[in-house]
Protein backbone atom coordinates (compact mmCIF):
# COMPACT_ATOMS: atom_id res chain seq x y z
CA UNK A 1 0.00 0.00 0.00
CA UNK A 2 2.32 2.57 0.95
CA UNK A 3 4.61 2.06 -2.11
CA UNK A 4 1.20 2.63 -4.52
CA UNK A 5 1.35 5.87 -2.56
CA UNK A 6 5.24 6.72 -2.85
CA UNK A 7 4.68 5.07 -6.57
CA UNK A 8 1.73 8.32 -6.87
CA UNK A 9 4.40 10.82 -6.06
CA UNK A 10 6.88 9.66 -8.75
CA UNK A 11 9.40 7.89 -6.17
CA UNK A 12 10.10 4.38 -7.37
CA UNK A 13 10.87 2.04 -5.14
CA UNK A 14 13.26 -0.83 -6.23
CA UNK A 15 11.19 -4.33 -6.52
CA UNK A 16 13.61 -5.85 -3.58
CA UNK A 17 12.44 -3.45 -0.95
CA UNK A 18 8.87 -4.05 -1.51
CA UNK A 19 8.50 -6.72 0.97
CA UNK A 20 10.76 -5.10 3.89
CA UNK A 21 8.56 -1.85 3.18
CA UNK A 22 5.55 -3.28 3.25
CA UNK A 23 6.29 -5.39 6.73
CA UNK A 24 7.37 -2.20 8.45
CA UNK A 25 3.76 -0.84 7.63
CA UNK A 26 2.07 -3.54 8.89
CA UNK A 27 4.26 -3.55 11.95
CA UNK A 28 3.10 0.28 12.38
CA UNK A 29 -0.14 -0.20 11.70
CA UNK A 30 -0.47 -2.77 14.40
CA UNK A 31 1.47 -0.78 16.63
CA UNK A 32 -1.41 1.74 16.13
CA UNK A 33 -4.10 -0.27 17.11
CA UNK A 34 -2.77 -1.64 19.88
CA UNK A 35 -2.14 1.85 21.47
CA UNK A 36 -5.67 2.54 20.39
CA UNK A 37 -7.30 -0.01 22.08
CA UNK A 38 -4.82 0.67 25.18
CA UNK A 39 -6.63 3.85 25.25
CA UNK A 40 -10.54 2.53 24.46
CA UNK A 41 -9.96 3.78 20.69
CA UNK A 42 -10.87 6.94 21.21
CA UNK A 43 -7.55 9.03 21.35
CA UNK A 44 -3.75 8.00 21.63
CA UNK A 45 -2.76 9.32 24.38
CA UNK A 46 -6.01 10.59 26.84
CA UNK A 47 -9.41 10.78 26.73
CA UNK A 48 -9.22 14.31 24.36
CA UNK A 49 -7.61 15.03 20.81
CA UNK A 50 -3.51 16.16 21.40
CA UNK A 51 -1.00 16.64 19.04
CA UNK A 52 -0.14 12.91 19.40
CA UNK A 53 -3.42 12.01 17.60
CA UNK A 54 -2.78 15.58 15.06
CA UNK A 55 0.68 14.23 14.24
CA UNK A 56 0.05 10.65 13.38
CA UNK A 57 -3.19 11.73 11.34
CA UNK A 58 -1.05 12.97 8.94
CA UNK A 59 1.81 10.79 9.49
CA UNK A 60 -1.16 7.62 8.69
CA UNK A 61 -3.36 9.67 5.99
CA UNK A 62 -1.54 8.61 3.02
CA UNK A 63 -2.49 5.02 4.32
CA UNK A 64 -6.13 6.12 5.67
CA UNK A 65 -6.72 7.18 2.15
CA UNK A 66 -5.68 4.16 0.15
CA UNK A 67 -7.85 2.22 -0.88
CA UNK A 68 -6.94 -0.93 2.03
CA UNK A 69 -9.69 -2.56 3.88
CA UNK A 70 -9.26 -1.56 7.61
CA UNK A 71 -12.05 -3.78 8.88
CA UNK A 72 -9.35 -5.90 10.69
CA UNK A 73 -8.19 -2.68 12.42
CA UNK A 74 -11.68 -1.51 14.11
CA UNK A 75 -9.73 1.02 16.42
CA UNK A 76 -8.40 2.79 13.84
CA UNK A 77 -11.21 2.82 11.67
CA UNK A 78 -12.83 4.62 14.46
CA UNK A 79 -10.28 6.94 15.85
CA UNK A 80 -9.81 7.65 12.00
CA UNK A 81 -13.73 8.66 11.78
């Protein structure tokens, strides 16, 4: 997903790297929900919107936007909405 994205903006990523890439997203990702559901999914860090959640919006909304099924991330599809 991400190097669709990087792919978008003209960087091409050699075919080698794809799989290293794409584990360190999912490894993110995950890493996301689980502080998500640490927190009851509403915010990351407290029970209001801080520049923790501002931050990692836009470091996560070239992923948010792709087109990537996030049903198996419920937290995020909620904090993301």
């Amino acid at each position: 997903m991400f190097v669709k994205v990087l792919a978008l903006r003209g960087i091409k990523t050699p075919v080698e790297e794809i799989p290293a890439i794409e584990a360190k997203q999912d490894a993110m990702v995950k890493t996301l929900e689980a502080v998500l559901v640490k927190h009851a999914g509403a915010f990351l860090v407290n029970d209001q919107v801080t520049l923790a959640d501002i931050q990692i919006f836009f470091e996560f909304t070239d992923l948010l936007v792709s087109n990537k099924s996030w049903d198996q991330y419920p937290n995020i599809s909620a904090w993301n909405n």
